[in-house]
N, C-alpha and C. Protein backbone atom coordinates (compact mmCIF):
# COMPACT_ATOMS: atom_id res chain seq x y z
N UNK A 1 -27.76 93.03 -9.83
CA UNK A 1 -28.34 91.78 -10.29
C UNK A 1 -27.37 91.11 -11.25
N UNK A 2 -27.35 89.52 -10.96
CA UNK A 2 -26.11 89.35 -11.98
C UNK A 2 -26.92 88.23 -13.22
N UNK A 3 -26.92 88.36 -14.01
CA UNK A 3 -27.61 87.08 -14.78
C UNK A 3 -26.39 86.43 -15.45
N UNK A 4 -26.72 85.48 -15.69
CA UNK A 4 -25.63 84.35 -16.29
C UNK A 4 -25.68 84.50 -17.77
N UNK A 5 -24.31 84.39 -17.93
CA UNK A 5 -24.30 84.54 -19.55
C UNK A 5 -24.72 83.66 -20.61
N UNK A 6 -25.58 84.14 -21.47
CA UNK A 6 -26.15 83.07 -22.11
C UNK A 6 -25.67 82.13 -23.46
N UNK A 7 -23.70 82.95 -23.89
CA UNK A 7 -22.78 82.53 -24.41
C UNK A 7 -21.63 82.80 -24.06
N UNK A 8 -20.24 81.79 -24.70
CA UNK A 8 -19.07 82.17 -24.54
C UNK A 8 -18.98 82.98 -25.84
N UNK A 9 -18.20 84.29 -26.04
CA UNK A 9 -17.59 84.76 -27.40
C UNK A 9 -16.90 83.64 -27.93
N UNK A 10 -16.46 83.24 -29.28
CA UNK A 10 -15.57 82.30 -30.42
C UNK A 10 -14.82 83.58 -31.16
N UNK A 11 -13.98 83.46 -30.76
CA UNK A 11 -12.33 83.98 -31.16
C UNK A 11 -11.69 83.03 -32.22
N UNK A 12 -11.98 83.71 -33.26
CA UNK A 12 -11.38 83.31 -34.69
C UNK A 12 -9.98 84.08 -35.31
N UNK A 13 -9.43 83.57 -35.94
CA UNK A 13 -8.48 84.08 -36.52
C UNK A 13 -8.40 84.07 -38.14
N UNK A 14 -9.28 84.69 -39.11
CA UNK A 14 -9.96 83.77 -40.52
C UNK A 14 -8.65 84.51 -41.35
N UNK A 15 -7.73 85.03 -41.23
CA UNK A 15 -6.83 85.59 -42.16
C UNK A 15 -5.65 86.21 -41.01
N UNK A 16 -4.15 86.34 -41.40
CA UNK A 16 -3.00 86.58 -40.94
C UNK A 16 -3.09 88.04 -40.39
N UNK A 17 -4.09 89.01 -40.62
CA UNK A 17 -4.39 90.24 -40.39
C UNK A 17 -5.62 90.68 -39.43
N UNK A 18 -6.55 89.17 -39.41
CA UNK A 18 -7.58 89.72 -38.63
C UNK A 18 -8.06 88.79 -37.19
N UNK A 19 -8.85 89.26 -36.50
CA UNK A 19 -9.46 88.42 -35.25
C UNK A 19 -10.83 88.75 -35.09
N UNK A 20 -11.29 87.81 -35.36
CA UNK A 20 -13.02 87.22 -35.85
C UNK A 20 -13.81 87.11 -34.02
N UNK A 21 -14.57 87.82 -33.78
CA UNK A 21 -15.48 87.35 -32.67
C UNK A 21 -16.69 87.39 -32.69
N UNK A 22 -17.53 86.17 -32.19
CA UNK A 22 -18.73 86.06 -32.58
C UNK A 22 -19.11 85.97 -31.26
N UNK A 23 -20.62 86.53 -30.79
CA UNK A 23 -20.93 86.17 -29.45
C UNK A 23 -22.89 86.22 -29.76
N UNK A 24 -23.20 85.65 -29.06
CA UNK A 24 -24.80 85.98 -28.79
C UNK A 24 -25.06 86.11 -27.64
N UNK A 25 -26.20 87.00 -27.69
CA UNK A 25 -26.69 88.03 -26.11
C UNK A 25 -28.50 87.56 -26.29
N UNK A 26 -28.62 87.50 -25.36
CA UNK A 26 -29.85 86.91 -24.87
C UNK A 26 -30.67 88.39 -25.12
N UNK A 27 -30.76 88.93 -26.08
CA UNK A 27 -31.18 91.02 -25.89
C UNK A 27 -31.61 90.99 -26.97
N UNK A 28 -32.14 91.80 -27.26
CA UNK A 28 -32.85 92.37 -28.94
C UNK A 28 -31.29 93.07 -29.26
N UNK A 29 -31.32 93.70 -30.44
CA UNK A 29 -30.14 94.08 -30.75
C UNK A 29 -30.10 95.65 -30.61
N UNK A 30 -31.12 96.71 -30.20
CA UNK A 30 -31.24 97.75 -30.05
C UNK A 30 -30.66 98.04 -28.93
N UNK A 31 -31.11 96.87 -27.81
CA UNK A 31 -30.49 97.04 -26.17
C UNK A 31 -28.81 96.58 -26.11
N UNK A 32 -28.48 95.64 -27.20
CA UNK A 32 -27.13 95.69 -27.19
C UNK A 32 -26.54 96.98 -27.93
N UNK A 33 -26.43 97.65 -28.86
CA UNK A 33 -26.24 98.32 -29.51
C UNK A 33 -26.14 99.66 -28.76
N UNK A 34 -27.09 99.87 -27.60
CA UNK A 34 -27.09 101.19 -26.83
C UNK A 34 -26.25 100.55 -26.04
N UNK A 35 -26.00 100.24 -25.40
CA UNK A 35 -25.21 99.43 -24.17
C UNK A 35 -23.94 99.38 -24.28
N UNK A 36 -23.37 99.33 -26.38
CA UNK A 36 -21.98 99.70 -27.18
C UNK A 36 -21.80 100.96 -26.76
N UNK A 37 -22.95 102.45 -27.39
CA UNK A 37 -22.75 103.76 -28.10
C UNK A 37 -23.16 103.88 -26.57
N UNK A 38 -23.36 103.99 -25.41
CA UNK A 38 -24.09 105.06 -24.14
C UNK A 38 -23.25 104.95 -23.33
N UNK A 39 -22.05 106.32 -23.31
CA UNK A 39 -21.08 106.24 -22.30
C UNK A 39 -21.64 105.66 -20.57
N UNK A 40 -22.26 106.36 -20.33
CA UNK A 40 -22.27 105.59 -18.62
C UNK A 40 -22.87 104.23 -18.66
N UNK A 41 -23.21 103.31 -19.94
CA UNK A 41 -23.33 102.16 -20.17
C UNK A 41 -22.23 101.19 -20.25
N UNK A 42 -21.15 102.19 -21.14
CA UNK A 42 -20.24 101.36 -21.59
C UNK A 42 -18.89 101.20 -20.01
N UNK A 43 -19.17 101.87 -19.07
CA UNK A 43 -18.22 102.34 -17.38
C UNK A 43 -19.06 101.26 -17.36
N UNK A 44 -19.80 100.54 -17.47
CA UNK A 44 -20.51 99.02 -16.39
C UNK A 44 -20.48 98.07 -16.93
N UNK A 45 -19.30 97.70 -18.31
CA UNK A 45 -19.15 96.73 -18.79
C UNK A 45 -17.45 96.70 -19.10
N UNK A 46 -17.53 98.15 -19.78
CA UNK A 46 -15.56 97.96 -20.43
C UNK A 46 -14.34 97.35 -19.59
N UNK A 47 -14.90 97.35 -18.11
CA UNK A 47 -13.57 97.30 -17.36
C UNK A 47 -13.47 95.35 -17.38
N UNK A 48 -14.63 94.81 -17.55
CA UNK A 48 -14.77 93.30 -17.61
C UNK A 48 -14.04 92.63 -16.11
N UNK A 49 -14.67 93.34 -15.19
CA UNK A 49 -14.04 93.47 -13.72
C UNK A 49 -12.47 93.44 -13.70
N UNK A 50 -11.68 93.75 -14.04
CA UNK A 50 -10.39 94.20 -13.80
C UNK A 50 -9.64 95.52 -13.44
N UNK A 51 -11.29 96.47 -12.64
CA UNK A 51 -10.53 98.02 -12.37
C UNK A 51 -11.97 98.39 -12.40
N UNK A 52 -11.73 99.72 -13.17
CA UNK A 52 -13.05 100.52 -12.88
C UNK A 52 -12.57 101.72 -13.76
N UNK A 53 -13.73 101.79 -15.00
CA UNK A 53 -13.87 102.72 -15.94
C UNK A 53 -13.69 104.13 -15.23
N UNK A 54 -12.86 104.85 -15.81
CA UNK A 54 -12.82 106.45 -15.21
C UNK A 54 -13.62 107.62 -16.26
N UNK A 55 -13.27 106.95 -17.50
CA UNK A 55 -13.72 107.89 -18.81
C UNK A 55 -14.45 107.03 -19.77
N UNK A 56 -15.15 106.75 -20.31
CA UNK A 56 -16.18 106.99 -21.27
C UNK A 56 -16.40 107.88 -22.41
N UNK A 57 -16.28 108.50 -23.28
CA UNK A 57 -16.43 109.89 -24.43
C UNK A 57 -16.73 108.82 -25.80
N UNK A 58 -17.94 109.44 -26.18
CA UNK A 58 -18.67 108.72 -27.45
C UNK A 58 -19.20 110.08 -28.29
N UNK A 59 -18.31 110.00 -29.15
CA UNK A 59 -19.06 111.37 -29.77
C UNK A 59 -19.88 110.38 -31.67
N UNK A 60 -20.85 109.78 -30.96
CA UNK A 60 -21.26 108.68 -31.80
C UNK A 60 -22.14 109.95 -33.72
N UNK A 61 -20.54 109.96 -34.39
CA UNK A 61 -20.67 110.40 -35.27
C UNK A 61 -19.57 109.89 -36.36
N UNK A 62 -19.88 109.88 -37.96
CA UNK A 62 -18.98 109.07 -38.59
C UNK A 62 -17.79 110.89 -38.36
N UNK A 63 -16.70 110.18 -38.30
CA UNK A 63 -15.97 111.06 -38.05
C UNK A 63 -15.53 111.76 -36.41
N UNK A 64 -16.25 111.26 -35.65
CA UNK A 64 -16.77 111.35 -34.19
C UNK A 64 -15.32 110.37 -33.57
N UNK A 65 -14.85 110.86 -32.07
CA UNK A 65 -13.95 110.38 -31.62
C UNK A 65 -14.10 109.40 -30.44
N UNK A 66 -13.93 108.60 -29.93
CA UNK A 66 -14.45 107.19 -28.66
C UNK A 66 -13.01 107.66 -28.08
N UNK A 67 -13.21 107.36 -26.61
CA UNK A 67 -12.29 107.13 -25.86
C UNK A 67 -12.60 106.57 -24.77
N UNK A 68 -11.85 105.42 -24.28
CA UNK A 68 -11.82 104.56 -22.51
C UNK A 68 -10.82 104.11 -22.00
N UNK A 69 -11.07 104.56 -20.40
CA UNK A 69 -9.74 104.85 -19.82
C UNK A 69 -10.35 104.17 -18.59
N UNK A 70 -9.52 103.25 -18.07
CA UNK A 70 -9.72 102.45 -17.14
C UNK A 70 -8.90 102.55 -15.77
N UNK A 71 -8.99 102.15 -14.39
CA UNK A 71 -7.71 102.18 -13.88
C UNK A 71 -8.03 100.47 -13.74
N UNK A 72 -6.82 99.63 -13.94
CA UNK A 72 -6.57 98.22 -13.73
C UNK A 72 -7.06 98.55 -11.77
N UNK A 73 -7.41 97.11 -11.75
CA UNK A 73 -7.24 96.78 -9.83
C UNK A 73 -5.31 96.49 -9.45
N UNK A 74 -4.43 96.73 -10.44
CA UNK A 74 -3.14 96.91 -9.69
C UNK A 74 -2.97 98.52 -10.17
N UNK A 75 -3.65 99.35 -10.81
CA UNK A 75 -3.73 100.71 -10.37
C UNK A 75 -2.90 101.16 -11.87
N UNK A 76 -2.88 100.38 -12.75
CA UNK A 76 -2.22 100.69 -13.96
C UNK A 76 -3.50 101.20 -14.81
N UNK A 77 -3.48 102.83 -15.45
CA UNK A 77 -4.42 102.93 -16.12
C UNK A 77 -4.11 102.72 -17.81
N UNK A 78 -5.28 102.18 -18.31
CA UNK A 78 -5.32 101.37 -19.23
C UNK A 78 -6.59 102.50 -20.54
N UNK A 79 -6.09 102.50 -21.65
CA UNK A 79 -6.60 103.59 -22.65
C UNK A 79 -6.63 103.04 -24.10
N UNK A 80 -7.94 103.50 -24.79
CA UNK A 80 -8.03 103.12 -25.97
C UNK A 80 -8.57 104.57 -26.45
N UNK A 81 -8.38 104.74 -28.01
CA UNK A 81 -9.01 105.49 -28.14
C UNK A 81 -9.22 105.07 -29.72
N UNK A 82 -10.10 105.50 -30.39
CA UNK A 82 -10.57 105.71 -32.30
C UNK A 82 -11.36 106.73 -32.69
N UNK A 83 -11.61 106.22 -33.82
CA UNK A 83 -12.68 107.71 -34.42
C UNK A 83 -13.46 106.30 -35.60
N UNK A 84 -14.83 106.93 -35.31
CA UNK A 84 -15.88 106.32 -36.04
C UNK A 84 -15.66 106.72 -37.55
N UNK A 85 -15.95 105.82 -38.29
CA UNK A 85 -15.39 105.30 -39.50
C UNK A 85 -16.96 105.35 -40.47
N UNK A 86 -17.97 104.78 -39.88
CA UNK A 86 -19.46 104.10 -40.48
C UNK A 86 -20.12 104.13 -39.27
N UNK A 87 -21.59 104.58 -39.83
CA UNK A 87 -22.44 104.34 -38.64
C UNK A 87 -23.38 104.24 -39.01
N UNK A 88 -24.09 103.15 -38.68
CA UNK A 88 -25.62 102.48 -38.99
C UNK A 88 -26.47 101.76 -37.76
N UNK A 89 -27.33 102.95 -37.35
CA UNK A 89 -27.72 102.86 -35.68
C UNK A 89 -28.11 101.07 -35.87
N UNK A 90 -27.86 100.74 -34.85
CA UNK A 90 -28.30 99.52 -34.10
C UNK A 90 -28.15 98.32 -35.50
N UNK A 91 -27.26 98.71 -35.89
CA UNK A 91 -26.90 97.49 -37.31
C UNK A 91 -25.36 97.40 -37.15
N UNK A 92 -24.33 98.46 -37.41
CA UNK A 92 -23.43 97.98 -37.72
C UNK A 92 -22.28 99.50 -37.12
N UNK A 93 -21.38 99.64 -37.02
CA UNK A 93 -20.34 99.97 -36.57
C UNK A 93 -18.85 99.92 -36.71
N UNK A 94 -18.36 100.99 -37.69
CA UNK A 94 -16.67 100.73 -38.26
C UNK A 94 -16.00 101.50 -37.53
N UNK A 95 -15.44 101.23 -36.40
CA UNK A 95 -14.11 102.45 -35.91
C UNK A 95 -12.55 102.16 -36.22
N UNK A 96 -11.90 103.20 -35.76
CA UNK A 96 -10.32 102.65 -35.83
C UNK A 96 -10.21 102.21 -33.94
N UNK A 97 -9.23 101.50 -33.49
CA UNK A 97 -8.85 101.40 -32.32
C UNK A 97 -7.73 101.27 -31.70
N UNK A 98 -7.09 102.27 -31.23
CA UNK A 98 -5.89 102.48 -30.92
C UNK A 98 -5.42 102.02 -29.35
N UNK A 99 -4.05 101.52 -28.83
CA UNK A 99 -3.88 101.41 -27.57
C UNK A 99 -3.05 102.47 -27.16
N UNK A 100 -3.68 102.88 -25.82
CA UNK A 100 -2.57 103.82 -25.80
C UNK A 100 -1.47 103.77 -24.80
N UNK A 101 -0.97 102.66 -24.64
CA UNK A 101 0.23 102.01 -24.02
C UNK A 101 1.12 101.68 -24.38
N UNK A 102 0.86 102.12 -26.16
CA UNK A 102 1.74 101.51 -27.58
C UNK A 102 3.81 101.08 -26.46
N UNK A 103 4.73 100.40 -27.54
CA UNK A 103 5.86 100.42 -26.83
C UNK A 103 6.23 101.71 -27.53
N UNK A 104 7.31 102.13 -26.82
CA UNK A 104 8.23 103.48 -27.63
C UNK A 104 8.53 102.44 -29.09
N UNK A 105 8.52 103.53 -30.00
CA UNK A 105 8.78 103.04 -31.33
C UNK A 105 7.68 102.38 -32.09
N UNK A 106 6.68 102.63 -31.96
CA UNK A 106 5.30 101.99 -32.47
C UNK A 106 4.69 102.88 -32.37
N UNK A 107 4.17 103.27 -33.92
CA UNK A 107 3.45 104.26 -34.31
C UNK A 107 1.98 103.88 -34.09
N UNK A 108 0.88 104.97 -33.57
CA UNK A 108 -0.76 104.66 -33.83
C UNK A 108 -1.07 104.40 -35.15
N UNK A 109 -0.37 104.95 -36.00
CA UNK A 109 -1.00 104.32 -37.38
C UNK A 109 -0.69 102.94 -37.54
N UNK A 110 0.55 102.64 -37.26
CA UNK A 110 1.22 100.91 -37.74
C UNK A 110 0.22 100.06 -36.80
N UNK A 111 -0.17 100.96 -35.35
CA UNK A 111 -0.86 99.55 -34.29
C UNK A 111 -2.04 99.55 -34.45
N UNK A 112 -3.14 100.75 -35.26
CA UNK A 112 -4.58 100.87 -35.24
C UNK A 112 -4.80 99.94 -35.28
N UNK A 113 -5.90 99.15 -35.55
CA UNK A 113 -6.85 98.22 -35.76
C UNK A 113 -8.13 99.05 -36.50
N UNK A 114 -9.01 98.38 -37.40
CA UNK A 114 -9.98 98.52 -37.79
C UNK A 114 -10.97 98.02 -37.51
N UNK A 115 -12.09 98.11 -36.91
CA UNK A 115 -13.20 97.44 -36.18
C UNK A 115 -14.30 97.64 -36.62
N UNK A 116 -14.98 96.40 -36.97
CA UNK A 116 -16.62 96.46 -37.82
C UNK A 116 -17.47 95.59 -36.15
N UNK A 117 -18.30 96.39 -35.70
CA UNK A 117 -19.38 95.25 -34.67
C UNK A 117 -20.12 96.02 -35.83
N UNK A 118 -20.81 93.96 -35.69
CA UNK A 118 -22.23 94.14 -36.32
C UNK A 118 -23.19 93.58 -35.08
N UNK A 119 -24.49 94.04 -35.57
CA UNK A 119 -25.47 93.75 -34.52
C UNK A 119 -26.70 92.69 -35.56
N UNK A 120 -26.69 91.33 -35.46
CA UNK A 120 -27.98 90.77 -36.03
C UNK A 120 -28.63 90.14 -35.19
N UNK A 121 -30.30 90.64 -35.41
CA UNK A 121 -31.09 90.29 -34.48
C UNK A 121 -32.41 88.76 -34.95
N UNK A 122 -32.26 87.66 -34.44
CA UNK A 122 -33.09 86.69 -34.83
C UNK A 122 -33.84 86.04 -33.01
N UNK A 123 -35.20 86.35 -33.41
CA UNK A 123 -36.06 85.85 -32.34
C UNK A 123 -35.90 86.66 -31.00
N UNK A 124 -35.55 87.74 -30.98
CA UNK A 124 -35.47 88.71 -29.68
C UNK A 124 -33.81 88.77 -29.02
N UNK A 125 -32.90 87.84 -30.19
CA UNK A 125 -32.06 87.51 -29.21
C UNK A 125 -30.56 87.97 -30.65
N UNK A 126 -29.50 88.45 -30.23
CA UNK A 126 -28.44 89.44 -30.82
C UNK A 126 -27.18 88.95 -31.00
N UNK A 127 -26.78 88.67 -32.32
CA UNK A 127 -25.59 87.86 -32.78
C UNK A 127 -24.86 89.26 -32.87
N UNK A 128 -23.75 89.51 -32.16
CA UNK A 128 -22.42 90.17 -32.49
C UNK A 128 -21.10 89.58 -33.23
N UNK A 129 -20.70 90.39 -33.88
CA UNK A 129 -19.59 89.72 -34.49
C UNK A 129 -18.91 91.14 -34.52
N UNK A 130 -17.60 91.19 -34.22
CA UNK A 130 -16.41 92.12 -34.21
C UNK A 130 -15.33 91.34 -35.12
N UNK A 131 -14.99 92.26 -36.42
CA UNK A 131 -14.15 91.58 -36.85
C UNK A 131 -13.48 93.05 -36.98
N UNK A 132 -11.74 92.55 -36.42
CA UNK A 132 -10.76 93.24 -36.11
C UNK A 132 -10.10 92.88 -37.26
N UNK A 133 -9.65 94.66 -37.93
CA UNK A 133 -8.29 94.30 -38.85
C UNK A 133 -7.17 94.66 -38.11
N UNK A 134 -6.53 94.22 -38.08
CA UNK A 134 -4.50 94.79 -37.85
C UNK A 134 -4.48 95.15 -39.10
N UNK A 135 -3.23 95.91 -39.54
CA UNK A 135 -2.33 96.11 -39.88
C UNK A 135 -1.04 94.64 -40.93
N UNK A 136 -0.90 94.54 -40.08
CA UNK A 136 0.03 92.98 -40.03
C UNK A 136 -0.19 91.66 -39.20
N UNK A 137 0.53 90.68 -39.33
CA UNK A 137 0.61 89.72 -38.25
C UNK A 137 0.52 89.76 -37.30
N UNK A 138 1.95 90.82 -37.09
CA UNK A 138 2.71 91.42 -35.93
C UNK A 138 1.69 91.98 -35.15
N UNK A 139 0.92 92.96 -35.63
CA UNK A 139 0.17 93.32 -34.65
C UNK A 139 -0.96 92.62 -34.88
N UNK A 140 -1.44 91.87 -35.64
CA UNK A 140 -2.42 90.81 -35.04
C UNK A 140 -2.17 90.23 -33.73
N UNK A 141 -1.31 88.98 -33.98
CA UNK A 141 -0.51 88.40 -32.35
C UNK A 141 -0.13 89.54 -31.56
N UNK A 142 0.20 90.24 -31.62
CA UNK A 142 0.47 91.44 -30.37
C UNK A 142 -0.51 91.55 -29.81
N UNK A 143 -1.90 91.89 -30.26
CA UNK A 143 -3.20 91.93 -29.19
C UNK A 143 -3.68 90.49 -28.80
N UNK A 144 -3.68 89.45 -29.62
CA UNK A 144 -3.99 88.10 -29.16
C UNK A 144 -3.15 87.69 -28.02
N UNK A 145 -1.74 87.49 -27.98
CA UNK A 145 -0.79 87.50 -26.61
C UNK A 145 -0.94 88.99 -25.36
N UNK A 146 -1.62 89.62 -25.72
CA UNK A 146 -2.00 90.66 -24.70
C UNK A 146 -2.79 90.20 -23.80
N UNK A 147 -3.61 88.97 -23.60
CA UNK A 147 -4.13 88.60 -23.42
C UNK A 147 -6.28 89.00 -23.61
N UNK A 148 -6.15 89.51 -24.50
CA UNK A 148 -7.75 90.09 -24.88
C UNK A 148 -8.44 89.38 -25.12
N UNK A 149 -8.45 88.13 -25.06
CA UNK A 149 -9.69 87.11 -24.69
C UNK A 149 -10.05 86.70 -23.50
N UNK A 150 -9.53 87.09 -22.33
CA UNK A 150 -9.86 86.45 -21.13
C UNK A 150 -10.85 87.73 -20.47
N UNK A 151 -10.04 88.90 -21.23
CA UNK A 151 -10.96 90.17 -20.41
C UNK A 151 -12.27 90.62 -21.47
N UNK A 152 -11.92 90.14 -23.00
CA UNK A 152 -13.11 90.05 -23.43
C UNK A 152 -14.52 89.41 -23.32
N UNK A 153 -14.42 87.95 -23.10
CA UNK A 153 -15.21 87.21 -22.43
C UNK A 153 -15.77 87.87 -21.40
N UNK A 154 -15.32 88.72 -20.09
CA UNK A 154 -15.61 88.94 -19.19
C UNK A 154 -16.21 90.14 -19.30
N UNK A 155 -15.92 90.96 -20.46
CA UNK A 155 -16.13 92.35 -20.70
C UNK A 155 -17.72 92.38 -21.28
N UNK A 156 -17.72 91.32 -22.55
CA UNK A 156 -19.08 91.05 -22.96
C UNK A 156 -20.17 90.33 -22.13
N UNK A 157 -20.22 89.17 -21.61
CA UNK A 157 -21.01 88.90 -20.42
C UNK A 157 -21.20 89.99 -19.85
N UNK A 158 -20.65 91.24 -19.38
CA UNK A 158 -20.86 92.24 -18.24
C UNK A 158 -21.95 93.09 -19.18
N UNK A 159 -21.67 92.75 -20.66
CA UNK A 159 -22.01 93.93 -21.64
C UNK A 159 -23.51 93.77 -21.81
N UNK A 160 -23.75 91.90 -21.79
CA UNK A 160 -25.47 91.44 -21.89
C UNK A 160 -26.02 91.60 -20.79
N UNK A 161 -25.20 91.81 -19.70
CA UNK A 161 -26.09 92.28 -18.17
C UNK A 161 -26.30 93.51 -18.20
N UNK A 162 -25.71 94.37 -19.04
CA UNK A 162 -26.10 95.96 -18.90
C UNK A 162 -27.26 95.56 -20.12
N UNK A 163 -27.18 95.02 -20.84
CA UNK A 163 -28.33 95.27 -22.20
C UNK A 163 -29.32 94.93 -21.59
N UNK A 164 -29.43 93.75 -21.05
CA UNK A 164 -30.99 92.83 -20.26
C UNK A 164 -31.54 93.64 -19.55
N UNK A 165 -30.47 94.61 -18.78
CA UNK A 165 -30.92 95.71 -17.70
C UNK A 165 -31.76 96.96 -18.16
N UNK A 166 -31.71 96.69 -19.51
CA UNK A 166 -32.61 98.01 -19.95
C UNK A 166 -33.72 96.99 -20.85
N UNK A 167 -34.30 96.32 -20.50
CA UNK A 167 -35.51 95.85 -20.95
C UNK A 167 -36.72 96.90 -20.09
């Protein structure tokens, strides 16, 4: 079943270090929030149709490790991984997020990112906001020219069709 998305994400940039995303989901914020933390939830949204999730691992604990591993549709597999930072069920969410395609000479510590999703819920319906720290500039623009807004957009829309789906 496909339902239409009921926003575009807004990709902000509010400081030289970070990337601001705001989105609303037509969902209570409990159904988005599981739809984040429930591995065979997160295989029917992460790939944002460009491949097909292979791995999933949520060990949804502060200190707890995430990992997703994708294969692209040109057959390039694609990997993130962090470790939960804060955890406040169906409110809020701090991980680190690592790529793991880094270039030679780029350390996981210099490329982490720091990641807060929050979940606020007004009238049945779920304001997300992901605000990404870098490190630096450098790796600010390094994920913005990666192109991660075109597969984000596509990734979250996929993300409110898995949430709606568990009404």
């Amino acid at each position: 079943m496909t339902v239409a998305n009921s926003r575009k994400a807004e990709v902000t940039l509010p400081t030289d270090e970070q990337i601001l995303i705001t989105r609303e989901f037509d969902a209570p914020k409990h159904l988005v929030y599981r739809a984040w933390t429930t591995p065979e939830l997160v295989k029917r949204w992460w790939h944002a149709n460009r491949g097909v999730v292979t791995l999933a691992e949520i060990d949804l604990r502060v200190g707890g490790k995430w990992r997703y591993l994708a294969v692209a549709d040109d057959g390039t597999e694609v990997g993130f991984h962090g470790e939960y930072r804060e955890i406040v069920p169906n409110e809020r969410l701090v991980s680190t997020e690592i790529y793991e395609g880094l270039p030679e000479g780029v350390s996981e510590d210099d490329a982490a990112t720091l990641n807060t999703a929050s979940f606020l819920e007004a009238n049945g319906r779920t304001l997300l906001t992901i605000l990404v720290q870098a490190k630096n500039k450098v790796s600010r623009d390094a994920i913005i020219e990666s192109g991660m807004e075109a597969g984000l957009q596509d990734a979250l829309d996929l993300a409110e069709q898995v949430a709606l789906s568990l009404r």
